[in-house]
PDB file of N, CA and C in Angstrom:
ATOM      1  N   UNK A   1     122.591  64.781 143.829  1.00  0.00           N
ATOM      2  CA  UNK A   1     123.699  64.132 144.501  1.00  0.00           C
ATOM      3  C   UNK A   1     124.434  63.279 143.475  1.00  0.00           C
ATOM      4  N   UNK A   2     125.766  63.029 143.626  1.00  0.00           N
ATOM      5  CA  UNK A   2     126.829  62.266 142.903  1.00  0.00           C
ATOM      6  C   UNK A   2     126.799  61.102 143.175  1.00  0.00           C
ATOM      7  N   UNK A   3     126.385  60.205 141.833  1.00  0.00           N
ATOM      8  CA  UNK A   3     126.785  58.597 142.485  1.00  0.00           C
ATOM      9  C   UNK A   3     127.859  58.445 143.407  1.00  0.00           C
ATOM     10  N   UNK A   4     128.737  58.898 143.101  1.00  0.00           N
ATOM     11  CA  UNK A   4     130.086  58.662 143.680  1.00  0.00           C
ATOM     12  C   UNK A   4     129.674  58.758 145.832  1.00  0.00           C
ATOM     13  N   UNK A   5     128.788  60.101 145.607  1.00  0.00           N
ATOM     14  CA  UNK A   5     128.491  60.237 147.022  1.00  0.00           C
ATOM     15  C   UNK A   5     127.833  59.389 147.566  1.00  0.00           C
ATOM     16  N   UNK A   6     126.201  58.893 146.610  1.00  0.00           N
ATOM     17  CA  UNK A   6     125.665  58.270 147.088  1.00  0.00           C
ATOM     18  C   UNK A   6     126.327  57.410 147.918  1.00  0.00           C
ATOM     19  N   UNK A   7     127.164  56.277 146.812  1.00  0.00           N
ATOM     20  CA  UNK A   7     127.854  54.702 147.612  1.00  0.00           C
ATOM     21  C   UNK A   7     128.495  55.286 148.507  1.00  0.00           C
ATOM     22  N   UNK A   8     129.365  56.157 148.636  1.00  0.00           N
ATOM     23  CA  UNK A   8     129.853  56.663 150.223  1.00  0.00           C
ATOM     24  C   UNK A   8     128.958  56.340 151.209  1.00  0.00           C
ATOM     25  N   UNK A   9     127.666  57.057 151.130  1.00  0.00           N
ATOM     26  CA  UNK A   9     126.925  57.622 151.733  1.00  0.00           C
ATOM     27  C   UNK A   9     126.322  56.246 152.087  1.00  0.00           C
ATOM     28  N   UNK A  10     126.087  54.965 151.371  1.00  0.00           N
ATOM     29  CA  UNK A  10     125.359  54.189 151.644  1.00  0.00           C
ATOM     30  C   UNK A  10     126.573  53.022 152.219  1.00  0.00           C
ATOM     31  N   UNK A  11     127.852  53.236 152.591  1.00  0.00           N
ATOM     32  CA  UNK A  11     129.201  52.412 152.786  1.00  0.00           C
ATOM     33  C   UNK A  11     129.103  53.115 154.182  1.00  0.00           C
ATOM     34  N   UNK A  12     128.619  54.243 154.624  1.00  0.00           N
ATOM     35  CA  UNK A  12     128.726  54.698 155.886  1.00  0.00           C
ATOM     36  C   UNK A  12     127.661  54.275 156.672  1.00  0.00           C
ATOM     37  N   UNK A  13     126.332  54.321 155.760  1.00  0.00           N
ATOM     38  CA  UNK A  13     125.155  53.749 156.532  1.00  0.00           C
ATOM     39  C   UNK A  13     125.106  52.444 157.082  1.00  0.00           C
ATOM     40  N   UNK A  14     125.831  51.394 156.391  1.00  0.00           N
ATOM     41  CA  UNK A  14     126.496  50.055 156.572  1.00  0.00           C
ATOM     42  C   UNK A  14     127.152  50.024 158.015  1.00  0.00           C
ATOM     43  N   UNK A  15     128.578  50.838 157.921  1.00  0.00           N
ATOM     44  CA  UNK A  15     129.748  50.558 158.735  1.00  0.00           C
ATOM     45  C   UNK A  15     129.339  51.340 160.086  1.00  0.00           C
ATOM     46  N   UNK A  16     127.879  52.106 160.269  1.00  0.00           N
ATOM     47  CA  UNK A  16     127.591  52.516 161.530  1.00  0.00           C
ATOM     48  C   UNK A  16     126.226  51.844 161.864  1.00  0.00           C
ATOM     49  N   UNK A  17     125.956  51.118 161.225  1.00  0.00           N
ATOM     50  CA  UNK A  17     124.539  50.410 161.650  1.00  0.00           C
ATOM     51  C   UNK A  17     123.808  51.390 161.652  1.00  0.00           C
ATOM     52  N   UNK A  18     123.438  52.520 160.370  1.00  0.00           N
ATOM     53  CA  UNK A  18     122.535  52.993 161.208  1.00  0.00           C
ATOM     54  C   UNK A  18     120.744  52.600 160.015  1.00  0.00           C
ATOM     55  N   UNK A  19     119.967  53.260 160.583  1.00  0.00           N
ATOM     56  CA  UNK A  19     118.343  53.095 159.602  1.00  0.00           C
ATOM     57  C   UNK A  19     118.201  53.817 158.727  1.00  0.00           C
ATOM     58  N   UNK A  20     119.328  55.300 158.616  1.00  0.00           N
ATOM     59  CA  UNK A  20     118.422  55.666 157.626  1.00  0.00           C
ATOM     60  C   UNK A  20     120.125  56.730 157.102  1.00  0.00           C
ATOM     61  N   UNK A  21     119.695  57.235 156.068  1.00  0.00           N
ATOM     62  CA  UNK A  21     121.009  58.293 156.037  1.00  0.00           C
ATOM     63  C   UNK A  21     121.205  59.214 156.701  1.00  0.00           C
ATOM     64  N   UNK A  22     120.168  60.141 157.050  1.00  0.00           N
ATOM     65  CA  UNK A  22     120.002  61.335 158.172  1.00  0.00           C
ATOM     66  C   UNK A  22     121.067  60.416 159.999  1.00  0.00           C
ATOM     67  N   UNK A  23     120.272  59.349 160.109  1.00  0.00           N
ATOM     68  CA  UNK A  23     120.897  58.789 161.281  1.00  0.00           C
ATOM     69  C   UNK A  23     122.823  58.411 160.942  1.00  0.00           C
ATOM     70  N   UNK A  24     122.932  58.192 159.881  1.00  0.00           N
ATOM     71  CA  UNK A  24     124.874  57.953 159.241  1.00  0.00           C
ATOM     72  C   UNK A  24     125.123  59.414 159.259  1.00  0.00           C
ATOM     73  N   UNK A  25     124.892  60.468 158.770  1.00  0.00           N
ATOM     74  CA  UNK A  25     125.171  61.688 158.557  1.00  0.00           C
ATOM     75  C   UNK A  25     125.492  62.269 159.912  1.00  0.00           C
ATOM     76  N   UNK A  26     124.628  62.225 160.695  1.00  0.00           N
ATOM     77  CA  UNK A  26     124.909  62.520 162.203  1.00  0.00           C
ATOM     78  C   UNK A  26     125.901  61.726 162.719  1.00  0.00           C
ATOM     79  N   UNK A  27     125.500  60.020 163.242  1.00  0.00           N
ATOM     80  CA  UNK A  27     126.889  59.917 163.616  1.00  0.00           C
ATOM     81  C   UNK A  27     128.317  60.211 163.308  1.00  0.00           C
ATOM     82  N   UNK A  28     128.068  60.384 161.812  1.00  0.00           N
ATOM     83  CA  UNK A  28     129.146  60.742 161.402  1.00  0.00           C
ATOM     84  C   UNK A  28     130.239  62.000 161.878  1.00  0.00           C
ATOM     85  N   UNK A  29     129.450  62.785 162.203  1.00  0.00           N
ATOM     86  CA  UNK A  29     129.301  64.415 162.455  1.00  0.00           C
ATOM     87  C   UNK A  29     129.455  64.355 163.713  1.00  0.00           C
ATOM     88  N   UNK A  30     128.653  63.705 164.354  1.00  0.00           N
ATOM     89  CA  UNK A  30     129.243  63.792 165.868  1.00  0.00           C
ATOM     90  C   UNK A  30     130.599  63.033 166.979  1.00  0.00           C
ATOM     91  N   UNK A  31     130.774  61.938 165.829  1.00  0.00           N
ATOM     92  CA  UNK A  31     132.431  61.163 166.103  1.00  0.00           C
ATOM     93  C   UNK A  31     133.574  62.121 165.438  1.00  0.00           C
ATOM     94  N   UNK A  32     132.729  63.327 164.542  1.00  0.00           N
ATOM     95  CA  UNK A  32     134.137  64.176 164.531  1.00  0.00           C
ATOM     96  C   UNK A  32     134.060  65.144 165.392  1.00  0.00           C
ATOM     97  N   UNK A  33     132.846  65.822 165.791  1.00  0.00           N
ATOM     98  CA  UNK A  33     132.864  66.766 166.756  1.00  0.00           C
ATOM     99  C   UNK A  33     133.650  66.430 167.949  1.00  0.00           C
ATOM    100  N   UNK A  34     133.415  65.293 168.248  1.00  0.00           N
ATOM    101  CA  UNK A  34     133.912  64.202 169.594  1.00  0.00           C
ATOM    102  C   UNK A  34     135.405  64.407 169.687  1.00  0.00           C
ATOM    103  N   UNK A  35     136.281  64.135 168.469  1.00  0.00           N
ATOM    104  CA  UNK A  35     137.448  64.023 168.172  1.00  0.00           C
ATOM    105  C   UNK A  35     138.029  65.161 168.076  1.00  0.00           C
ATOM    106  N   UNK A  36     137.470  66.349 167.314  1.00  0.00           N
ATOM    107  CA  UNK A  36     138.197  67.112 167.319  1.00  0.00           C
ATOM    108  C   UNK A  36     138.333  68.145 168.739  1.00  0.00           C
ATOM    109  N   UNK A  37     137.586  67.532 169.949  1.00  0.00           N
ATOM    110  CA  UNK A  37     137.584  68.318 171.345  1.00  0.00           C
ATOM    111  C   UNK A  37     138.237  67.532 171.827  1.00  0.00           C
ATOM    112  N   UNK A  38     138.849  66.240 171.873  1.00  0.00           N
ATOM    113  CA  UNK A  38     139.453  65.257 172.538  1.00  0.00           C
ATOM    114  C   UNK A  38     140.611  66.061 173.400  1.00  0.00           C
ATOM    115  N   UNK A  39     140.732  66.156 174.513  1.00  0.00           N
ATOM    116  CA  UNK A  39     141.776  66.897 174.811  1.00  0.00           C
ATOM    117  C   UNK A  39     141.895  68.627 174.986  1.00  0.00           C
ATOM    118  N   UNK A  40     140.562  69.134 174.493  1.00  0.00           N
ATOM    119  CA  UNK A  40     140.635  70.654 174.684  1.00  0.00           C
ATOM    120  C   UNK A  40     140.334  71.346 175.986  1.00  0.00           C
ATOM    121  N   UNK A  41     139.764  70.065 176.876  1.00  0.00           N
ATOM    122  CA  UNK A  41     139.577  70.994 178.290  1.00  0.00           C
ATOM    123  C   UNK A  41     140.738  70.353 178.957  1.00  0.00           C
ATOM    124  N   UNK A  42     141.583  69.206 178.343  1.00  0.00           N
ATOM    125  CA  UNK A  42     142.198  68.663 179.754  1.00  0.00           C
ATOM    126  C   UNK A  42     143.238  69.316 180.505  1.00  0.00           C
ATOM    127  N   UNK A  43     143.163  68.934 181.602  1.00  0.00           N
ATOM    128  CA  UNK A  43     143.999  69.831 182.766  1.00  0.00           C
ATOM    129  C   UNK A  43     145.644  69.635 182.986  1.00  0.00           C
ATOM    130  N   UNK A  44     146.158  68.686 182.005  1.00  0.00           N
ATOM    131  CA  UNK A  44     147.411  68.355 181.776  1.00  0.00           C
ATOM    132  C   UNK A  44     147.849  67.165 183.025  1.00  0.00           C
ATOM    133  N   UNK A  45     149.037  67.156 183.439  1.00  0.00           N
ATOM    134  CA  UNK A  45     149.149  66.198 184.582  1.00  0.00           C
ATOM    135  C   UNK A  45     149.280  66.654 186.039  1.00  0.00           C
ATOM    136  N   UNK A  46     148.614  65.599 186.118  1.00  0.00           N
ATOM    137  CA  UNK A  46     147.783  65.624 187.374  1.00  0.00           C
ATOM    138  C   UNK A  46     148.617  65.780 188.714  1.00  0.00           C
ATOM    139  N   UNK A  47     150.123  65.316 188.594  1.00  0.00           N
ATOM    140  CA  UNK A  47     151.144  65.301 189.468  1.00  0.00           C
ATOM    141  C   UNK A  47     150.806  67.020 190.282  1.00  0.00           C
ATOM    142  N   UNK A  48     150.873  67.658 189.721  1.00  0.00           N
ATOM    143  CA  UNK A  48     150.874  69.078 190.587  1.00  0.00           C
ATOM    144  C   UNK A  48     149.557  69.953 189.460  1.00  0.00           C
ATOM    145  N   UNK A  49     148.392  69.799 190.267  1.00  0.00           N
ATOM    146  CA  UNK A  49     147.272  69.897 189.408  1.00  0.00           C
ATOM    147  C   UNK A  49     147.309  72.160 189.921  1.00  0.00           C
ATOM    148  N   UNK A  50     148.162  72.503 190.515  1.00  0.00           N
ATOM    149  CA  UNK A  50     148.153  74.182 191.190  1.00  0.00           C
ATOM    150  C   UNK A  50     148.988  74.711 190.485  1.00  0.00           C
ATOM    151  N   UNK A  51     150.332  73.767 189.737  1.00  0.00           N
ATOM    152  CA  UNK A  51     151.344  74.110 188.704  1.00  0.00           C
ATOM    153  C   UNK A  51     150.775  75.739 187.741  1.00  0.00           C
ATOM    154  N   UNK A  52     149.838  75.573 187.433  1.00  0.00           N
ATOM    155  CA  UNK A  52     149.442  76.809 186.277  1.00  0.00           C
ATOM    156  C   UNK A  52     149.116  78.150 187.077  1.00  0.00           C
ATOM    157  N   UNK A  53     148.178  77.617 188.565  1.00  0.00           N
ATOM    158  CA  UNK A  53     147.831  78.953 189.083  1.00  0.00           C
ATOM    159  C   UNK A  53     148.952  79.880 189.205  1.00  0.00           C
ATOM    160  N   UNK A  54     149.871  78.919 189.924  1.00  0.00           N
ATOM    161  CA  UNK A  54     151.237  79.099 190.734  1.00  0.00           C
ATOM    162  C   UNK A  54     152.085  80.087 189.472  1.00  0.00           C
ATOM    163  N   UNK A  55     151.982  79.522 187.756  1.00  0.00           N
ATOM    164  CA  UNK A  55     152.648  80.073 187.302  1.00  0.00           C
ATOM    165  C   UNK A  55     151.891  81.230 187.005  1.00  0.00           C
ATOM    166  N   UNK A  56     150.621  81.617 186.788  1.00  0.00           N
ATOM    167  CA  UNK A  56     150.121  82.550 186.148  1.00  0.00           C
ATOM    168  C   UNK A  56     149.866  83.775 187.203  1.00  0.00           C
ATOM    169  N   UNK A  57     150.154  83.405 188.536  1.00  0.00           N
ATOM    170  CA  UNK A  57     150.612  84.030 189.430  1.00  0.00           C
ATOM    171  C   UNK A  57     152.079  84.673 189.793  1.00  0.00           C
ATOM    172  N   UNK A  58     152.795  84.120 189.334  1.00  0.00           N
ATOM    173  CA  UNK A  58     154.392  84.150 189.273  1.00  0.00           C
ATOM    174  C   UNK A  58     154.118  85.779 188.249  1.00  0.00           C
ATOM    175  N   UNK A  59     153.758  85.607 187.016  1.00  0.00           N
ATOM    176  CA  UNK A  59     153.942  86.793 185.960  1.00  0.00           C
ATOM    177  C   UNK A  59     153.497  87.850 186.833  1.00  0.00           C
ATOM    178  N   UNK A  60     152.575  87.946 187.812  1.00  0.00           N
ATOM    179  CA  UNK A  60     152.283  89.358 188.046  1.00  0.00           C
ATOM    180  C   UNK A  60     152.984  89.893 188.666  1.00  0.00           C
TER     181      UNK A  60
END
């Protein structure tokens, strides 16, 4: 491993409280997993929540 990584590595273990590096590595990993789904199931607005059936019904 790269010094350079190490201090990363030990600047992350810091700024997430965590015990060990395995435990920083994960949170790490899982606040991006988190983020990058933010928004991938949502159902858009809620005002007319039938809006999509209605349209995907319309095409046929």
């Amino acid at each position: 491993m790269q010094d350079e990584t190490l201090e990363l590595l030990k600047k992350i273990k810091e700024e997430t409280n965590s015990g060990s590096y395995d435990e920083a590595i994960k949170k790490m990993v899982l606040s991006r997993v988190q983020e990058s789904f933010a928004g991938y199931l949502s159902t858009g607005s809620l005002k007319d929540p039938y809006k999509r059936v209605r349209e995907k019904r319309d095409r046929f």
